[in-house]
N, C-alpha and C. Protein backbone atom coordinates (compact mmCIF):
# COMPACT_ATOMS: atom_id res chain seq x y z
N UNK A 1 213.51 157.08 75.16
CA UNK A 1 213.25 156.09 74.16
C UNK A 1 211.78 156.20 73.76
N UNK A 2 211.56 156.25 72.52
CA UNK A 2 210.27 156.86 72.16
C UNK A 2 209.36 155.39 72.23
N UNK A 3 208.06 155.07 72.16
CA UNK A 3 207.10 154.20 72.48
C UNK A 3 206.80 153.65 70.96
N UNK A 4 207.15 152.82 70.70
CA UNK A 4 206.92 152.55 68.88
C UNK A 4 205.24 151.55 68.92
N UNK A 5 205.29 151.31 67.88
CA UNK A 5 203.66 151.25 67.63
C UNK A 5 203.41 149.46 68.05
N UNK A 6 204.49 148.77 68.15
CA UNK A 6 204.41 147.17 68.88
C UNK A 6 204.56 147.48 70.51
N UNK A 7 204.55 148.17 70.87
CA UNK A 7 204.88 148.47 72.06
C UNK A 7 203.49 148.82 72.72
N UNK A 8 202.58 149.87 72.02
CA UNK A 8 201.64 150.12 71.75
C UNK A 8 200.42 149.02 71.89
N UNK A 9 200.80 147.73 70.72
CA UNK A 9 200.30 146.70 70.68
C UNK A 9 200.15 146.48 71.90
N UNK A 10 201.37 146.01 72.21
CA UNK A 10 201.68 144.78 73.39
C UNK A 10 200.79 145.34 74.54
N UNK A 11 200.97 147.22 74.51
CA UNK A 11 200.38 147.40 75.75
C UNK A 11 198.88 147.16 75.80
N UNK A 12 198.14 147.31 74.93
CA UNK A 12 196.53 147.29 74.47
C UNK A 12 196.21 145.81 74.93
N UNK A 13 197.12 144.85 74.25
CA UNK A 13 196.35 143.38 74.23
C UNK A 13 197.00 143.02 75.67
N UNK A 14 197.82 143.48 76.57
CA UNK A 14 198.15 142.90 78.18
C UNK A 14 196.53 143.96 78.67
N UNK A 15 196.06 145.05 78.63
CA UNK A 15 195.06 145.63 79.25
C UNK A 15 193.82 145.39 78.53
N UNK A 16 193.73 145.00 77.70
CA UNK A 16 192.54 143.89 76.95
C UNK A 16 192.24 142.71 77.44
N UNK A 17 193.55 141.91 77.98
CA UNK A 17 193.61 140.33 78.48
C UNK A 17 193.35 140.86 79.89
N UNK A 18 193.54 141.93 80.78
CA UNK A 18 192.91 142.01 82.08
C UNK A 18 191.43 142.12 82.25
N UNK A 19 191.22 143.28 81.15
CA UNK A 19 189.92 143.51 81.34
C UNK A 19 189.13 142.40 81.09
N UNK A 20 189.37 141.19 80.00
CA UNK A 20 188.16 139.98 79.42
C UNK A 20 188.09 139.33 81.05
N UNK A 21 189.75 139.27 81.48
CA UNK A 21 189.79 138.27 82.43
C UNK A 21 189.16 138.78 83.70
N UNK A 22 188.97 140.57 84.11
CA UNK A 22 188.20 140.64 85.04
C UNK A 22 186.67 140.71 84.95
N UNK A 23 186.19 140.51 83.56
CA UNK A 23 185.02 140.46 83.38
C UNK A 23 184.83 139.19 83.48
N UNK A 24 185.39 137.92 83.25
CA UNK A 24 185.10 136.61 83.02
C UNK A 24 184.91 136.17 84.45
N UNK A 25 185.90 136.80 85.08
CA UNK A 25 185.85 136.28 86.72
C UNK A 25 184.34 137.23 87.71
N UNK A 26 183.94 138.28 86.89
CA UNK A 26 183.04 138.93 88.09
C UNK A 26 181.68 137.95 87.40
N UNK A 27 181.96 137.35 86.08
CA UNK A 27 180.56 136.68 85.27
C UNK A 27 180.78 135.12 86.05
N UNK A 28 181.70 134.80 86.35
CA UNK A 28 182.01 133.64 86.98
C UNK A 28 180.87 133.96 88.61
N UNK A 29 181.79 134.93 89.51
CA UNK A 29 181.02 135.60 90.78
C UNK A 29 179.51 135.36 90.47
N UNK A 30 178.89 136.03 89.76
CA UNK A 30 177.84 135.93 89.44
C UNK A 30 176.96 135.02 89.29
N UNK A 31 177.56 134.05 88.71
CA UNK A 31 176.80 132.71 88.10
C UNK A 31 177.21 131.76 89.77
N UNK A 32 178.16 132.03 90.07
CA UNK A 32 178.35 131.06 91.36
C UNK A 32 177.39 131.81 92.36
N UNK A 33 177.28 132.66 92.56
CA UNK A 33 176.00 133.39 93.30
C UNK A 33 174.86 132.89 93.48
N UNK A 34 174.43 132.80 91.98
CA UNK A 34 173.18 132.63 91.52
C UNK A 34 173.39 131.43 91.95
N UNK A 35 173.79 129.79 91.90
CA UNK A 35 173.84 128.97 92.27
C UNK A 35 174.04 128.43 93.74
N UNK A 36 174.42 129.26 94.32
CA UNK A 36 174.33 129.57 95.60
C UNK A 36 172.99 129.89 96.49
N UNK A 37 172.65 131.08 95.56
CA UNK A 37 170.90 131.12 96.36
C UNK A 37 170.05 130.01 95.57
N UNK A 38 170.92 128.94 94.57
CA UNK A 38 169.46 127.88 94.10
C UNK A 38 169.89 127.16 95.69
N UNK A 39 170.65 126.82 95.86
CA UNK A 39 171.07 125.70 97.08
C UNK A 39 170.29 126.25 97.98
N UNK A 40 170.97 127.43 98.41
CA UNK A 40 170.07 128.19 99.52
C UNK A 40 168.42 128.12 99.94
N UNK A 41 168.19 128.41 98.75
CA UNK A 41 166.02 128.39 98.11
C UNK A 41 165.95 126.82 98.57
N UNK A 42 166.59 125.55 97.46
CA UNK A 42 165.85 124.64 97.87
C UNK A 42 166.17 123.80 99.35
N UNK A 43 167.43 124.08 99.69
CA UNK A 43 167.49 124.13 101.17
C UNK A 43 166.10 124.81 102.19
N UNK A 44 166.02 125.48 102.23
CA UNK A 44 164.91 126.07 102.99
C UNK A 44 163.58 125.81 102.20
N UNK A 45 162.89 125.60 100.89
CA UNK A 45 162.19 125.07 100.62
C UNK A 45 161.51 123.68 101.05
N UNK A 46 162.72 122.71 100.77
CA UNK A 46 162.56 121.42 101.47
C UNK A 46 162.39 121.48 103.23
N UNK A 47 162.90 122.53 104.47
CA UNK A 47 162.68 122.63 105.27
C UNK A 47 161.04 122.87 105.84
N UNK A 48 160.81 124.16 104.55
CA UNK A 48 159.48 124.42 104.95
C UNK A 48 158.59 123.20 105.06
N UNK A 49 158.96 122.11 103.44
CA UNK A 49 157.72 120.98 103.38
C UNK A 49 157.85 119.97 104.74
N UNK A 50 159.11 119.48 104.78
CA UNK A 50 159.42 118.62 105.95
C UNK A 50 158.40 119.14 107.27
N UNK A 51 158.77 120.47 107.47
CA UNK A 51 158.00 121.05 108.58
C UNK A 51 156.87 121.34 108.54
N UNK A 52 156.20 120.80 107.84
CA UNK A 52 154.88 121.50 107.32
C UNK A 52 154.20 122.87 107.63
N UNK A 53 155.46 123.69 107.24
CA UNK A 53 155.23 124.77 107.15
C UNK A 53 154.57 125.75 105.72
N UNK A 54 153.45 125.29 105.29
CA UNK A 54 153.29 125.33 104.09
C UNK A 54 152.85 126.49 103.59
N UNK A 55 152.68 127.66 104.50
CA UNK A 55 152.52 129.36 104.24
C UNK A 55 153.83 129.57 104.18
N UNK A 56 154.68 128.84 104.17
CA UNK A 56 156.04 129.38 103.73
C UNK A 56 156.52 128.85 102.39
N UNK A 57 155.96 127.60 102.35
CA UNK A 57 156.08 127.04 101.09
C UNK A 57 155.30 127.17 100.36
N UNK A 58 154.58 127.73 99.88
CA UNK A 58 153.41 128.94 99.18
C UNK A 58 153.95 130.17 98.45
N UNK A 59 155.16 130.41 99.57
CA UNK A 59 155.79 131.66 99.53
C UNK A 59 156.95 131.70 98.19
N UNK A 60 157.61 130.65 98.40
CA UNK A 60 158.67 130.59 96.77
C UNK A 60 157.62 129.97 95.30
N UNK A 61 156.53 130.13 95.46
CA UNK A 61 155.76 130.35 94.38
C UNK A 61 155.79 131.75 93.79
N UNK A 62 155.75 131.63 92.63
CA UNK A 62 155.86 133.14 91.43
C UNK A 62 154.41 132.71 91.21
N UNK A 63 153.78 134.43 92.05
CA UNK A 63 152.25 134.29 91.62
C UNK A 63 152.13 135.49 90.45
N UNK A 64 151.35 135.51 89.52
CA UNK A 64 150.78 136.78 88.91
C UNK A 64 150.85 138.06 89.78
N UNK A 65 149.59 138.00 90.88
CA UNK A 65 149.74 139.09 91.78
C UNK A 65 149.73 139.23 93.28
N UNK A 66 149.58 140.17 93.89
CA UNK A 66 150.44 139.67 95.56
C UNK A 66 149.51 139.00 96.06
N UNK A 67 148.65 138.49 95.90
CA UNK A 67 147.31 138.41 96.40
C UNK A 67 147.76 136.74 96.97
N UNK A 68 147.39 137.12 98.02
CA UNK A 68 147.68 135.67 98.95
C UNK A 68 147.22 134.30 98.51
N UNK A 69 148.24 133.55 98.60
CA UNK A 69 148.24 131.79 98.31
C UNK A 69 147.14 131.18 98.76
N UNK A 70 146.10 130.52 98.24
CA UNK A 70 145.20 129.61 98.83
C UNK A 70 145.59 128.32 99.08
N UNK A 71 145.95 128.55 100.29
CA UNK A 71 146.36 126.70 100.79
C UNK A 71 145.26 125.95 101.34
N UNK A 72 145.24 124.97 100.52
CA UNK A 72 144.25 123.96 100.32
C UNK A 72 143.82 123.58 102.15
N UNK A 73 142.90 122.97 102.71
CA UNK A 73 142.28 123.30 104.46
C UNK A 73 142.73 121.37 104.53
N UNK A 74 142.85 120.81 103.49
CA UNK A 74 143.86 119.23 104.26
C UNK A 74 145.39 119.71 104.23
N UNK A 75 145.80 120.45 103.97
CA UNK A 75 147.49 120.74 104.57
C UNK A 75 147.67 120.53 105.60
N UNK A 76 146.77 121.21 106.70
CA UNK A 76 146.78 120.99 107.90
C UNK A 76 146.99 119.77 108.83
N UNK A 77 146.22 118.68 107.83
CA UNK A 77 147.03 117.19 108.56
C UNK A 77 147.79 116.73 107.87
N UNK A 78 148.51 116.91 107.09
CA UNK A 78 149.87 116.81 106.50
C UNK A 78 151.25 116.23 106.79
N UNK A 79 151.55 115.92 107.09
CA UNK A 79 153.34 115.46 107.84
C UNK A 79 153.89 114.79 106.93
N UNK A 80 155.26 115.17 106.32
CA UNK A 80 155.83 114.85 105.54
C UNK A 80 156.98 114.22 106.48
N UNK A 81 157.26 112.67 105.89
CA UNK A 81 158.47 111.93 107.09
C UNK A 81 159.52 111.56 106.32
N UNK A 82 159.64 112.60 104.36
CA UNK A 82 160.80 112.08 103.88
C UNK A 82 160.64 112.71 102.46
N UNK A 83 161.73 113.73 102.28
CA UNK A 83 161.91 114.37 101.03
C UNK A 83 163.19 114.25 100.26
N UNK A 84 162.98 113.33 99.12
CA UNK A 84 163.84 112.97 97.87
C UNK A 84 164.17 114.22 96.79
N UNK A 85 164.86 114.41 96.32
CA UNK A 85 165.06 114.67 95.12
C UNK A 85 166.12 114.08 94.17
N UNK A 86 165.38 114.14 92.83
CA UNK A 86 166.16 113.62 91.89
C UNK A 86 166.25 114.03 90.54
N UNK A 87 166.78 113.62 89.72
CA UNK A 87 166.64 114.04 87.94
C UNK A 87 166.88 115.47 87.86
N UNK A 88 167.82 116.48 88.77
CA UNK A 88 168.38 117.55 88.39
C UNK A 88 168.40 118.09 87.15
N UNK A 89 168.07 118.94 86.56
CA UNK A 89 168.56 119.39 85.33
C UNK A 89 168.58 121.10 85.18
N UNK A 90 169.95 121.58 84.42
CA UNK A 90 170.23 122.91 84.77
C UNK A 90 170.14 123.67 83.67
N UNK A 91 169.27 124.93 83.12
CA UNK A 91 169.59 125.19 81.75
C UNK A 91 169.91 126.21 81.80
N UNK A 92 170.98 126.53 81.42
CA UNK A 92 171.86 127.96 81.73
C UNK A 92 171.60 128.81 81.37
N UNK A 93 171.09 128.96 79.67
CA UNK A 93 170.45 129.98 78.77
C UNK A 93 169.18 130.30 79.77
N UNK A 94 168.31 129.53 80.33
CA UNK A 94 166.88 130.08 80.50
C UNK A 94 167.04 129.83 82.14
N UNK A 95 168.09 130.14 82.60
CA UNK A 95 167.85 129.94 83.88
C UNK A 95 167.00 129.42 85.02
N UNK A 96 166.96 128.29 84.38
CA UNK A 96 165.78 126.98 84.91
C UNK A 96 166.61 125.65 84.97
N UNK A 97 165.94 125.50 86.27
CA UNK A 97 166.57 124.12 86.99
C UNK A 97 164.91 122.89 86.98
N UNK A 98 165.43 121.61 86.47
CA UNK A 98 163.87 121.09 86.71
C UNK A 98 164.59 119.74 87.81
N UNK A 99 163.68 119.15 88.63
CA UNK A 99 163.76 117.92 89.60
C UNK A 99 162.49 117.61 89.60
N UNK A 100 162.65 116.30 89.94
CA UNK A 100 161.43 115.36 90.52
C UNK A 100 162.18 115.63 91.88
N UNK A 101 160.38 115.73 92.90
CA UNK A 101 160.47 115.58 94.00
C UNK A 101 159.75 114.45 94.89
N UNK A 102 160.06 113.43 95.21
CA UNK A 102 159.02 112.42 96.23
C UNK A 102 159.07 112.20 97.04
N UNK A 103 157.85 112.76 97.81
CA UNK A 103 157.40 113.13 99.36
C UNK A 103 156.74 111.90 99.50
N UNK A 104 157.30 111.00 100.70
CA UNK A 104 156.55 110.47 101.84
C UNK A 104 155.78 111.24 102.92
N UNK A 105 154.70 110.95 103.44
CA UNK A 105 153.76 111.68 103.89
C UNK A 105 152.60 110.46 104.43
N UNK A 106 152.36 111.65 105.42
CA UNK A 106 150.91 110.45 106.18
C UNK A 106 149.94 111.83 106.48
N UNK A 107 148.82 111.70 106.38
CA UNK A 107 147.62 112.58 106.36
C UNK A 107 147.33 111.55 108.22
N UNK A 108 147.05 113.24 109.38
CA UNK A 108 146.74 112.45 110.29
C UNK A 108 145.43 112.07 110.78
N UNK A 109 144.50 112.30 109.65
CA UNK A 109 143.43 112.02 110.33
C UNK A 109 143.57 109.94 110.13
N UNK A 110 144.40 109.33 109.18
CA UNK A 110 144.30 107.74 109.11
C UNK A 110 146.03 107.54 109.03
N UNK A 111 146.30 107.89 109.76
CA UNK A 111 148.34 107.91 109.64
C UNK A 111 148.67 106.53 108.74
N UNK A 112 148.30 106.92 107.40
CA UNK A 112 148.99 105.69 106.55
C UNK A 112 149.51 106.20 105.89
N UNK A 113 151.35 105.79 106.08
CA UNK A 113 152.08 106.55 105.04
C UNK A 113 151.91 106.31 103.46
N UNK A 114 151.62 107.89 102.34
CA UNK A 114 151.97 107.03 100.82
C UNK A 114 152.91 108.12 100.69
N UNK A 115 153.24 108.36 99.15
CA UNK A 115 154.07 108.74 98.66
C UNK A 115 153.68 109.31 97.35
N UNK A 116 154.32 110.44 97.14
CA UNK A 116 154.03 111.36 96.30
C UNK A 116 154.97 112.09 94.96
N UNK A 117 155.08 111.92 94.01
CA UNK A 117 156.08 112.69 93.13
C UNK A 117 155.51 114.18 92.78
N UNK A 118 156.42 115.07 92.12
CA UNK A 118 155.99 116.04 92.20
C UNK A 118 157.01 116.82 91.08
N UNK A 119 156.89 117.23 89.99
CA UNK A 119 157.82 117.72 89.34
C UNK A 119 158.06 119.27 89.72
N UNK A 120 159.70 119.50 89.97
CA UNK A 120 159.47 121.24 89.82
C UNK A 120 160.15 121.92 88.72
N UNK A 121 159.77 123.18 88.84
CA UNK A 121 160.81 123.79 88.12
C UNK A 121 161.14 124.92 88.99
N UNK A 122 162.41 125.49 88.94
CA UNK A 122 162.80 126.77 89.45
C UNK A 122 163.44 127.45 88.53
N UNK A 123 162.76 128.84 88.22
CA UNK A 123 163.21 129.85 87.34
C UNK A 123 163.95 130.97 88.42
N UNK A 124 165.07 131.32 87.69
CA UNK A 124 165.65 132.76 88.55
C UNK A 124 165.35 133.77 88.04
N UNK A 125 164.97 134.89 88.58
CA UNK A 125 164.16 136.23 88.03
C UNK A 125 165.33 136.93 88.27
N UNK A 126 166.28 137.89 87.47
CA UNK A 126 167.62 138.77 87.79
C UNK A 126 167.25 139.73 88.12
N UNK A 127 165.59 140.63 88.19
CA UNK A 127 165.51 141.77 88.62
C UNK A 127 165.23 141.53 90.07
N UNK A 128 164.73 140.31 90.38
CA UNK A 128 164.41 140.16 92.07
C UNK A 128 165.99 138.99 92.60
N UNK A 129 166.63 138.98 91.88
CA UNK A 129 167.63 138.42 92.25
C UNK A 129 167.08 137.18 93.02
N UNK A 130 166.26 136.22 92.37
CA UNK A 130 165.43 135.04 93.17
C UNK A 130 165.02 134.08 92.87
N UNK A 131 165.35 133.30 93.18
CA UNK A 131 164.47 131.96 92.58
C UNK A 131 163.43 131.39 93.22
N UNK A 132 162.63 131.29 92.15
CA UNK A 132 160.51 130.72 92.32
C UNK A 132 160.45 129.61 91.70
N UNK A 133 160.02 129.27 92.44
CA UNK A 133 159.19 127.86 92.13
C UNK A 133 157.74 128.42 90.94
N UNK A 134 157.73 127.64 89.37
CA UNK A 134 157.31 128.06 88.78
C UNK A 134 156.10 127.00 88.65
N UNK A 135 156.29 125.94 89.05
CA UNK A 135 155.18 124.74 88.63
C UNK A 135 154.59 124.55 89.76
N UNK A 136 153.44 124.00 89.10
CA UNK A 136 152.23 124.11 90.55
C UNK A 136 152.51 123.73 91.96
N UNK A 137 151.54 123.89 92.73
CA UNK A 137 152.03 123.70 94.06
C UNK A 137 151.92 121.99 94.11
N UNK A 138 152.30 121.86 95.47
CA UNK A 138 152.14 120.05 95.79
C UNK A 138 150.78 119.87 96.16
N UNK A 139 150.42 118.71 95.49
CA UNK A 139 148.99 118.69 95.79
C UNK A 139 149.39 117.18 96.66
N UNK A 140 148.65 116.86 97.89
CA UNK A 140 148.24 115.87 98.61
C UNK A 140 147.25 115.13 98.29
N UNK A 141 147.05 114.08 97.59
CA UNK A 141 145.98 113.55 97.34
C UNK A 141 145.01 112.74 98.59
């Protein structure tokens, strides 16, 4: 039985509808990925501040060049006893996420707790497969 030209059709647009649909699903993979290492980043981000580990939190900064973070010499009495976030926002085109962040904190040389806001942004870079913290660091007043 010879293959007539609807047949033809039919076969093109069933291997057309696989291919959109396995591209839609590996662009799906992808984007759930990427959202995956944002969780991941600010998971361990927020660990570093809590811990005042702040050569680590230095570290998801996007600097110009490799040239090491100057962390400010009051970090050191630092203790953070409570990290908020809020006002999420996700922009898909520019792959930027922005939050307010507000840190409770007591400096130990006079342990009086205040409190701190802090806006971020996180951009994802696709050639380092990563997300940086693009807005300034936290400053302790």
């Amino acid at each position: 039985m010879p293959i007539t030209r609807r047949d033809q059709i039919l076969s093109f647009l069933s291997w057309s509808g696989l291919s959109l649909a396995a591209l839609l699903l590996s662009a799906c993979a992808t984007q759930g990925e990427m959202m995956d290492d944002l969780n991941k980043t600010l998971r361990g981000y927020e660990k570093a501040v809590r811990w005042a580990k702040f050569d680590a939190v230095y570290s998801y900064h996007k600097r110009e060049t490799d040239q090491e973070a100057d962390i400010p010499a009051n970090m050191e009495n630092i203790r953070v006893t409570k990290y908020e976030s809020s006002n999420q926002r996700f922009d898909q085109q520019k792959l930027v996420m922005k939050q307010t962040v507000t840190l409770h904190y007591y400096n130990t040389d006079d342990l009086r707790e205040r409190r701190v806001k802090h806006r971020h942004e996180w951009k994802y870079f696709p050639e380092n497969k990563r997300w940086y913290l693009i807005s300034d660091p936290i400053v302790f007043p």
